[in-house]
N, C-alpha and C. Protein backbone atom coordinates (compact mmCIF):
# COMPACT_ATOMS: atom_id res chain seq x y z
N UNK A 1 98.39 103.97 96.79
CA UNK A 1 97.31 104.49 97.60
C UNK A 1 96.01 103.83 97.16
N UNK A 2 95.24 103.79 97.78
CA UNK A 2 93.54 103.03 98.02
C UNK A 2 92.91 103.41 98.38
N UNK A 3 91.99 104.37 98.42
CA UNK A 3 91.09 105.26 98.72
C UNK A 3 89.91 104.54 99.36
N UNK A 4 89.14 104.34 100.47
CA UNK A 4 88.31 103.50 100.89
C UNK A 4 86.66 104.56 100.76
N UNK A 5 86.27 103.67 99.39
CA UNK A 5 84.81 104.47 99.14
C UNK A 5 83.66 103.85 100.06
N UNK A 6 83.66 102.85 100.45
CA UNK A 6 82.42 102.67 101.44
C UNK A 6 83.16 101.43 102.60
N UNK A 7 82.68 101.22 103.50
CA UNK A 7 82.82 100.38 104.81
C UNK A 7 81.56 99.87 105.10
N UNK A 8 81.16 98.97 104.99
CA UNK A 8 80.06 98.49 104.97
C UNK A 8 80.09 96.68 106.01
N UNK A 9 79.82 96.27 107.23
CA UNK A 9 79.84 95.47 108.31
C UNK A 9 81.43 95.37 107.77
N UNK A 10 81.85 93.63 107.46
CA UNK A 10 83.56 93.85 107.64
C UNK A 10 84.03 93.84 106.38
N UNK A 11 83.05 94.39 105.21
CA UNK A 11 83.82 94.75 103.84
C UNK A 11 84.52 96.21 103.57
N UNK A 12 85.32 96.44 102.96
CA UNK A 12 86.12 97.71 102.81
C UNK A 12 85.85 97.37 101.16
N UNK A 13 84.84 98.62 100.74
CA UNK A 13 85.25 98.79 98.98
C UNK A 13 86.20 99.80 98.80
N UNK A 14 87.11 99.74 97.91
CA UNK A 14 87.88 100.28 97.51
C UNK A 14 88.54 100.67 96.15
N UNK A 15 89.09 101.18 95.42
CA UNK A 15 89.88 101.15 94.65
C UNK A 15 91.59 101.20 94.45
N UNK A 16 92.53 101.11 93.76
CA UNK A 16 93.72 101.45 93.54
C UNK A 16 94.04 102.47 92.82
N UNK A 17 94.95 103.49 92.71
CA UNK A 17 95.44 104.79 92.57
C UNK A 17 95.71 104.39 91.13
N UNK A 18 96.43 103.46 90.91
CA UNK A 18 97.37 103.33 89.91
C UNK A 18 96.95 101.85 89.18
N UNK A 19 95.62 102.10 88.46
CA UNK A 19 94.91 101.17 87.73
C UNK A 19 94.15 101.28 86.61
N UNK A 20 93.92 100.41 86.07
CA UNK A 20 93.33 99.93 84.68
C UNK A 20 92.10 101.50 84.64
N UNK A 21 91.98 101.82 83.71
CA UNK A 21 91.05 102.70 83.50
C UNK A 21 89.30 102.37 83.60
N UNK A 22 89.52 101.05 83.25
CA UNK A 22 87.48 100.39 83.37
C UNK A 22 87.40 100.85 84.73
N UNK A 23 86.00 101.09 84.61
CA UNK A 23 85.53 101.35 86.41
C UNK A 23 85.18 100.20 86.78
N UNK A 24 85.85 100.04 88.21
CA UNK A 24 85.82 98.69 88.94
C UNK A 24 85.66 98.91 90.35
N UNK A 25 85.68 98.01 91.21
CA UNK A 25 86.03 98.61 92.69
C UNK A 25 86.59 96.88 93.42
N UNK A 26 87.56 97.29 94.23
CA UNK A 26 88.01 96.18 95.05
C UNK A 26 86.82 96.01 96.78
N UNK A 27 87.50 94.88 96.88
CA UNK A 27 86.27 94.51 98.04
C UNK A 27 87.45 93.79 99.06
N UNK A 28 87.20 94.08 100.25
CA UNK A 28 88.70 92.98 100.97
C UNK A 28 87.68 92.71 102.11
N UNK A 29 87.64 91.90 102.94
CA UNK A 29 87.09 91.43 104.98
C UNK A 29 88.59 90.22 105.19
N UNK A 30 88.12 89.89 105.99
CA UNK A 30 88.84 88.99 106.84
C UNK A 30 88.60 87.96 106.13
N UNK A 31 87.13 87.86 105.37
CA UNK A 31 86.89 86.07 104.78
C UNK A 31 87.47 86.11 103.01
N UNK A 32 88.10 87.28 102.58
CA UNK A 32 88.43 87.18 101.14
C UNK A 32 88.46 88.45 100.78
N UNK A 33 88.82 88.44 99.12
CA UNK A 33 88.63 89.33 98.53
C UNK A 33 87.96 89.38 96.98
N UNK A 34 87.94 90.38 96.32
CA UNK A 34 87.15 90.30 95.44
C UNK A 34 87.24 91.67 94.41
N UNK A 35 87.03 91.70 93.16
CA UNK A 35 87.10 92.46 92.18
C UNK A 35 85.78 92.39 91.22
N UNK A 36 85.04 93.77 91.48
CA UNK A 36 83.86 93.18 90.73
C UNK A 36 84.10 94.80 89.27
N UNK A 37 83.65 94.49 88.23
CA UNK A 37 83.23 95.59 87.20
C UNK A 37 82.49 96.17 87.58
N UNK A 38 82.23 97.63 87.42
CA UNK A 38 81.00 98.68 87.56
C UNK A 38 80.66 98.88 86.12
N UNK A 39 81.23 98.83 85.17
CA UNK A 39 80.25 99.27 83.95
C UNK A 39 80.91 98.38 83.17
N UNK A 40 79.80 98.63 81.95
CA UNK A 40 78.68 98.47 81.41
C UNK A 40 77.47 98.19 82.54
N UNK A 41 78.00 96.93 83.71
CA UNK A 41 76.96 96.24 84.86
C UNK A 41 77.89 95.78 85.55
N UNK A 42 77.68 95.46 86.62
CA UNK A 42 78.20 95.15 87.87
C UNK A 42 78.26 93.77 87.41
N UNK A 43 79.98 93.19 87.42
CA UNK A 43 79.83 91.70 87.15
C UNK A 43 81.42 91.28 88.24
N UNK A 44 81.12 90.05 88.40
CA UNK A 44 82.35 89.82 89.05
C UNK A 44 83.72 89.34 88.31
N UNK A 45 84.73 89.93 88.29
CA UNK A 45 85.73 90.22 87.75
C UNK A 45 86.61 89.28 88.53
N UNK A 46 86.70 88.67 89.44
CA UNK A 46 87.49 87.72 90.24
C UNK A 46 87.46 87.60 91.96
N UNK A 47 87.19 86.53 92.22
CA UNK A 47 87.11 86.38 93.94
C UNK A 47 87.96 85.34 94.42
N UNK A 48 88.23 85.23 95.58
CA UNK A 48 89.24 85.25 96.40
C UNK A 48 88.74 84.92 97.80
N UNK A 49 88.23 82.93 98.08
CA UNK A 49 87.74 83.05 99.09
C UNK A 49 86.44 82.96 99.88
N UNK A 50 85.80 84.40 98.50
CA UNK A 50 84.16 84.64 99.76
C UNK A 50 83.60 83.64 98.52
N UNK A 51 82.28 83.42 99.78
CA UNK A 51 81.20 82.54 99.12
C UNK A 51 80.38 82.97 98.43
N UNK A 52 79.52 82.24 97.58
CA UNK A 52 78.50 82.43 96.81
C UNK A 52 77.62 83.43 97.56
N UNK A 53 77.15 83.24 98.85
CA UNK A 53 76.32 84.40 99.32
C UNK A 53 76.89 85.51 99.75
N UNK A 54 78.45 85.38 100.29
CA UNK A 54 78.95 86.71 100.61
C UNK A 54 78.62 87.19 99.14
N UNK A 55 79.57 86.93 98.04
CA UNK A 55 79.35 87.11 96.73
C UNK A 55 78.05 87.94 96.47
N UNK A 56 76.88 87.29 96.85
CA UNK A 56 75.26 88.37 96.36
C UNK A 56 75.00 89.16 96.97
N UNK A 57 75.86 88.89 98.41
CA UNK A 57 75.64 90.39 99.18
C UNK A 57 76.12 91.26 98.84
N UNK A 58 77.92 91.09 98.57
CA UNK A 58 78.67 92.11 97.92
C UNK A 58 78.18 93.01 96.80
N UNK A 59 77.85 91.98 95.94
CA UNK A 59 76.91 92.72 94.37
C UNK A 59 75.80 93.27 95.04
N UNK A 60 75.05 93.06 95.79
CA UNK A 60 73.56 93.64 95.92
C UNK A 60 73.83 94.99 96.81
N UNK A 61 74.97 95.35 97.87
CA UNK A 61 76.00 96.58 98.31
C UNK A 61 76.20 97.25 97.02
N UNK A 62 76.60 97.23 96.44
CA UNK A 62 77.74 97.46 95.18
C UNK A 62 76.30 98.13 94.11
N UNK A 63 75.27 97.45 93.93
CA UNK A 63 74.31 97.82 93.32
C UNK A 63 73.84 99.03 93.83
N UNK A 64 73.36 98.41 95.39
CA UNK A 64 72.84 100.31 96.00
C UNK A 64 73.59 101.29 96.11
N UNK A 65 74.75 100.83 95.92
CA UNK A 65 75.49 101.94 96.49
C UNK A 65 76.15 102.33 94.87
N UNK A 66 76.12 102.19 94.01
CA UNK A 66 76.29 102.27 92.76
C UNK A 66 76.48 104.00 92.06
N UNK A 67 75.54 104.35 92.72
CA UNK A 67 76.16 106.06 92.30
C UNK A 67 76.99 106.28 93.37
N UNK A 68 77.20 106.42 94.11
CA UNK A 68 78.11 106.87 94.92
C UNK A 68 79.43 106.39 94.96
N UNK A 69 79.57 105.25 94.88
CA UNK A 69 81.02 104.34 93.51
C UNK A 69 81.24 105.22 92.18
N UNK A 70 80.29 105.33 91.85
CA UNK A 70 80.98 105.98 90.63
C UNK A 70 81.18 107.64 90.69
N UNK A 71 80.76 108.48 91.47
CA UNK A 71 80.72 109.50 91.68
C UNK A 71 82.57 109.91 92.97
N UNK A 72 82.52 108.77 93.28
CA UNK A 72 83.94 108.68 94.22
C UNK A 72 84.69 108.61 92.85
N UNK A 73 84.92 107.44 91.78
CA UNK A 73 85.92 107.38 90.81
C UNK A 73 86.16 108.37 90.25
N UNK A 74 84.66 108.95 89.74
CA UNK A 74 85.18 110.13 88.99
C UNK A 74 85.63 111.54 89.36
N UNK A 75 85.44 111.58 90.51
CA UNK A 75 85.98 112.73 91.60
C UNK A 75 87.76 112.38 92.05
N UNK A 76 87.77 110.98 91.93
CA UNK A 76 89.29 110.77 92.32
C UNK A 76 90.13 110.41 91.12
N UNK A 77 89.59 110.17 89.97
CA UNK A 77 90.21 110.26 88.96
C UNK A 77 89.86 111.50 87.92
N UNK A 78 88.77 112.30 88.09
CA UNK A 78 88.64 113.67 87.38
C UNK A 78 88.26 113.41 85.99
N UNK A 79 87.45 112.32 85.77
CA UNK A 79 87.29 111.74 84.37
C UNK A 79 85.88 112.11 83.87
């Protein structure tokens, strides 16, 4: 299961049910995908595809929307 924490134009952030404990969040569209870290800081953890500017858009999403990512993890993992 994958819980879809934000939808944002044709990105879907997300996570996986059954994963690594670091807080992270997955990213998927039609042009790629992507795995970025949420803590310590938002860093990119591996991409798949998108470009350098999808890339700063994704992080600069991921930044504002940053409590609400982590407030989904810890509500769906109870941590």
């Amino acid at each position: 299961m994958s819980p879809t924490i934000l939808k944002y134009k044709s990105y879907r952030f997300f996570f996986f049910s059954r994963e690594e404990k670091r807080l992270h969040v997955h990213v998927t569209s039609p042009h790629g995908e992507a795995k970025f870290w949420i803590d310590p800081i938002v860093a990119l953890e591996h991409n798949y595809r998108f470009s350098s500017r999808e890339l700063r858009e994704i992080q600069e999403i991921i930044e504002e929307n940053l409590y609400g990512i982590k407030s989904a993890w810890k509500k769906y993992f109870k941590s």
